[in-house]
N, C-alpha and C. Protein backbone atom coordinates (compact mmCIF):
# COMPACT_ATOMS: atom_id res chain seq x y z
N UNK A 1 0.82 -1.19 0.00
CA UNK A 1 0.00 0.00 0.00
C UNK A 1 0.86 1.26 0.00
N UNK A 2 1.99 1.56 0.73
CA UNK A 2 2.90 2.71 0.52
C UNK A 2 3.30 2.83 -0.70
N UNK A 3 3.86 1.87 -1.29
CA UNK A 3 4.27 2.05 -2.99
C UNK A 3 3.32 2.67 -3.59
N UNK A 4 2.13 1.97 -3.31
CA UNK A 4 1.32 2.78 -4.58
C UNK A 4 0.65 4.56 -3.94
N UNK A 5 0.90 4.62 -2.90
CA UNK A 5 0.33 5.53 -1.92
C UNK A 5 1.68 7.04 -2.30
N UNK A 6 3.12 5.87 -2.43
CA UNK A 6 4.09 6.92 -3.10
C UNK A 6 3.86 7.02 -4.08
N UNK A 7 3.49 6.13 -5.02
CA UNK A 7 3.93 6.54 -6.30
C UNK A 7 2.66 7.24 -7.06
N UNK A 8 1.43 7.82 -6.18
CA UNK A 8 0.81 9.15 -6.55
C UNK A 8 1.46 10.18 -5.85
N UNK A 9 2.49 10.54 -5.53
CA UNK A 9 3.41 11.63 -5.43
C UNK A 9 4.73 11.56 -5.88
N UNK A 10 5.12 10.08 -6.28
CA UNK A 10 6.26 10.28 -7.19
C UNK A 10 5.75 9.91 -8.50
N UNK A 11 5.07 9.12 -9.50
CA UNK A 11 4.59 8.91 -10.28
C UNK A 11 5.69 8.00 -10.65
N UNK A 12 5.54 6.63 -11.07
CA UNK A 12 6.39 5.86 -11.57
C UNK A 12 7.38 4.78 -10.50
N UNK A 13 6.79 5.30 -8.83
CA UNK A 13 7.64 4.61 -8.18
C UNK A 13 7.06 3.05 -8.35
N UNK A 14 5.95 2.78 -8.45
CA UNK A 14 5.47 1.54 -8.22
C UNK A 14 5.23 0.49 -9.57
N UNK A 15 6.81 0.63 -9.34
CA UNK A 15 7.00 -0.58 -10.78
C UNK A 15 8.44 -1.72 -10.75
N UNK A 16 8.42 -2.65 -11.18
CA UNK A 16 9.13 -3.72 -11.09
C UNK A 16 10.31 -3.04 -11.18
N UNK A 17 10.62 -2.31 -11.49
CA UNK A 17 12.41 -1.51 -12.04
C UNK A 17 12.68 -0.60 -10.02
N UNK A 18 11.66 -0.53 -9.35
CA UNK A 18 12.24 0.34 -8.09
C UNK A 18 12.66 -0.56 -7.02
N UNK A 19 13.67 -0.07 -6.55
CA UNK A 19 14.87 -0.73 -5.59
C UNK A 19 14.07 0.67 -4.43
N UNK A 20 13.82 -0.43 -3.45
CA UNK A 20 13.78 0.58 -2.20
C UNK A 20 14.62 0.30 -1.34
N UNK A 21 14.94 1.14 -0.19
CA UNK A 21 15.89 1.37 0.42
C UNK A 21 14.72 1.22 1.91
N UNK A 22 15.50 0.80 3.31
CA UNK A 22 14.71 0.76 4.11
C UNK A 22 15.60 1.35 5.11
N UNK A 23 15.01 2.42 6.12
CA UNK A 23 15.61 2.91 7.40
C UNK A 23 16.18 1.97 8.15
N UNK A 24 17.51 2.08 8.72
CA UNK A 24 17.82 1.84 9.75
C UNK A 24 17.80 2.33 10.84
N UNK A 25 17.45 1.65 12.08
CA UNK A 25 17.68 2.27 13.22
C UNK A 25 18.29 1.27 14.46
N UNK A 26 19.03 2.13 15.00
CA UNK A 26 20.26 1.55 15.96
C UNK A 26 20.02 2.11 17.57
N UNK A 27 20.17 1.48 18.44
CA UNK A 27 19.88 1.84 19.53
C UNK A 27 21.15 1.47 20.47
N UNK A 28 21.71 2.70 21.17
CA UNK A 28 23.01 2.95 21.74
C UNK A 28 22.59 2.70 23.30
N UNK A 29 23.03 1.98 23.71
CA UNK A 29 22.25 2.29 25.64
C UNK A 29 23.71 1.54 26.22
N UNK A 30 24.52 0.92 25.54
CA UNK A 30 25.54 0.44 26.68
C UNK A 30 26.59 0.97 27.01
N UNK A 31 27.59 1.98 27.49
CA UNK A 31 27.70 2.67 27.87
C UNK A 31 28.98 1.82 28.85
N UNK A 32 30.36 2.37 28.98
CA UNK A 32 31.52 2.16 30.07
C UNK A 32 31.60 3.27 30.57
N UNK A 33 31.56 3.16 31.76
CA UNK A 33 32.10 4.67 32.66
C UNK A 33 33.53 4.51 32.41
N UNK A 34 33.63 5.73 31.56
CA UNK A 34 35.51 6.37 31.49
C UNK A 34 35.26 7.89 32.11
N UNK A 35 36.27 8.52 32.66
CA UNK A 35 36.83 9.62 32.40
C UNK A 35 37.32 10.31 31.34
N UNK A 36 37.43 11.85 31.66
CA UNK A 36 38.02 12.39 29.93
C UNK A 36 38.87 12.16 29.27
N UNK A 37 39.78 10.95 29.74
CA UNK A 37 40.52 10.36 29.17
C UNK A 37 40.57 9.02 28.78
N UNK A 38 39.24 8.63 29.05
CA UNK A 38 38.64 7.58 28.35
C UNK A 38 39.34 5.97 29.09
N UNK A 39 39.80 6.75 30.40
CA UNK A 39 40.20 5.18 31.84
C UNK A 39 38.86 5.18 32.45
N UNK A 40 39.07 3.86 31.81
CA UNK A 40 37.94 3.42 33.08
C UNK A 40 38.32 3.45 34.18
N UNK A 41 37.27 2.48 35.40
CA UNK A 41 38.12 2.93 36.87
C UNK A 41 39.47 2.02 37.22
N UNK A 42 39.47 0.98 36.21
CA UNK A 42 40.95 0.60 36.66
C UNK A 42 42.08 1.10 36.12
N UNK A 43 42.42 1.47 36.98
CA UNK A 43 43.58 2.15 36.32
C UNK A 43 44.59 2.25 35.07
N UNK A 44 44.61 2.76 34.16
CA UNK A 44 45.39 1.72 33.13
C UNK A 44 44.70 1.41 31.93
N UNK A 45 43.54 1.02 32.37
CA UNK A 45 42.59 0.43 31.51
C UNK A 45 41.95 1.57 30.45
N UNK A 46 42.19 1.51 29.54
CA UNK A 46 41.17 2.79 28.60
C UNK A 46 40.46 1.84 27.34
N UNK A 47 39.12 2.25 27.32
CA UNK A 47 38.36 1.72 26.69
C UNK A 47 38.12 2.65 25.49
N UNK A 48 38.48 2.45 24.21
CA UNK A 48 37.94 3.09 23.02
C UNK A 48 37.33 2.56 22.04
N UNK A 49 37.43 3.40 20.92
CA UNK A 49 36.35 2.96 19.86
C UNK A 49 34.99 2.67 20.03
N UNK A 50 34.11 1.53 19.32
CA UNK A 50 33.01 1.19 20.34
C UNK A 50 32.35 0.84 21.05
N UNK A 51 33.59 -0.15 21.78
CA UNK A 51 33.62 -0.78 22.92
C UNK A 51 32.87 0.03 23.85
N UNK A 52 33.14 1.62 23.68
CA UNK A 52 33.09 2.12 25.37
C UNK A 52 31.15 2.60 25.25
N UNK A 53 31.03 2.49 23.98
CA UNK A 53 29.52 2.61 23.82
C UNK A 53 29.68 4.46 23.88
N UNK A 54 30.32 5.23 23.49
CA UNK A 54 30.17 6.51 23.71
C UNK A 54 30.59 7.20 21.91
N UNK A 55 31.79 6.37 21.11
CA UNK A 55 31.30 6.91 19.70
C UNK A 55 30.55 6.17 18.81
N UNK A 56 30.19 6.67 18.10
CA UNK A 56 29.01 5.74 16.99
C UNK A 56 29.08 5.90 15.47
N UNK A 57 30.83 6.21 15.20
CA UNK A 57 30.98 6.09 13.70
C UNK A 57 32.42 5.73 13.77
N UNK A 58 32.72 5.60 12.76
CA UNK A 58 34.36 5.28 12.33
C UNK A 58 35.68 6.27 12.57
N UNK A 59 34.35 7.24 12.19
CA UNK A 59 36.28 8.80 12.44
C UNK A 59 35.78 9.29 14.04
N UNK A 60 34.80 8.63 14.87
CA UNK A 60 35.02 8.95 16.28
C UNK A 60 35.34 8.11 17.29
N UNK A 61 35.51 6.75 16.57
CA UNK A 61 36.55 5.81 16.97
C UNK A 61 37.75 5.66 16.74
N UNK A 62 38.12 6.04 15.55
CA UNK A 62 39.96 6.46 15.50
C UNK A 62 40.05 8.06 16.40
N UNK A 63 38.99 8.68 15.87
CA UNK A 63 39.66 9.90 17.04
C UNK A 63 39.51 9.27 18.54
N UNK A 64 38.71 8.90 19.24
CA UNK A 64 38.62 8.23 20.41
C UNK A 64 40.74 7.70 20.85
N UNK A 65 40.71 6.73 19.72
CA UNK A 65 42.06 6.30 19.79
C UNK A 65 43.24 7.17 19.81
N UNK A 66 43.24 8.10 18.72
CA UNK A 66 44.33 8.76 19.12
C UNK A 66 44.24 9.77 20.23
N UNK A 67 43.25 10.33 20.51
CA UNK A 67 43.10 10.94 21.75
C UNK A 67 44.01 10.27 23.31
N UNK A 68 43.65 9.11 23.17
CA UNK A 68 44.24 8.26 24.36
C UNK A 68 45.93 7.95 24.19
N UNK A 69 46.00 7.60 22.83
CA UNK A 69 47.59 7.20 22.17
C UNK A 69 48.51 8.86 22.66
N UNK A 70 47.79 9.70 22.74
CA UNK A 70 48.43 11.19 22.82
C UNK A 70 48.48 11.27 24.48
N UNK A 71 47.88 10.60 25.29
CA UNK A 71 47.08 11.03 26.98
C UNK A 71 48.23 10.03 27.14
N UNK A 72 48.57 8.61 26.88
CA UNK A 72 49.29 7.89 27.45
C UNK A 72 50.72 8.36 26.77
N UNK A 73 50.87 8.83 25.99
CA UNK A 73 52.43 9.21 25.72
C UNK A 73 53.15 10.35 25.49
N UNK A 74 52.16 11.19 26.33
CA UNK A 74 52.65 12.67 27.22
C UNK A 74 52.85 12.66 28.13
């Protein structure tokens, strides 16, 4: 029923030739307690990327990483 419901506002969507695409949705809730330097409470321990449940793409998991690579070797 949406196809044809779109395709009186797109005209032409509802035909053997259309590839639809479907939403994703992702749900983030797990979560490591770090500090701003991304240690957890044991000492030592730093959790990044998306392990720590705090970034949710690719360039805020390498930044995550070098952030820490810079904290531990200053």
């Amino acid at each position: 029923e949406m196809i044809y419901a779109l395709d009186k506002v797109a005209p032409g969507t509802a035909n053997d030739d259309t590839l639809l695409y479907g939403v994703e949705v992702k749900f983030y809730n797990m979560e490591v307690e770090v500090d701003e330097n991304l240690e957890s409470c044991r000492k030592g321990l730093y959790v990044i990327g998306d392990g720590s449940g705090i970034t949710h793409s690719l360039s805020h998991a390498s930044a995550s990483g070098i952030h820490v690579a810079r904290k531990i070797t200053s």
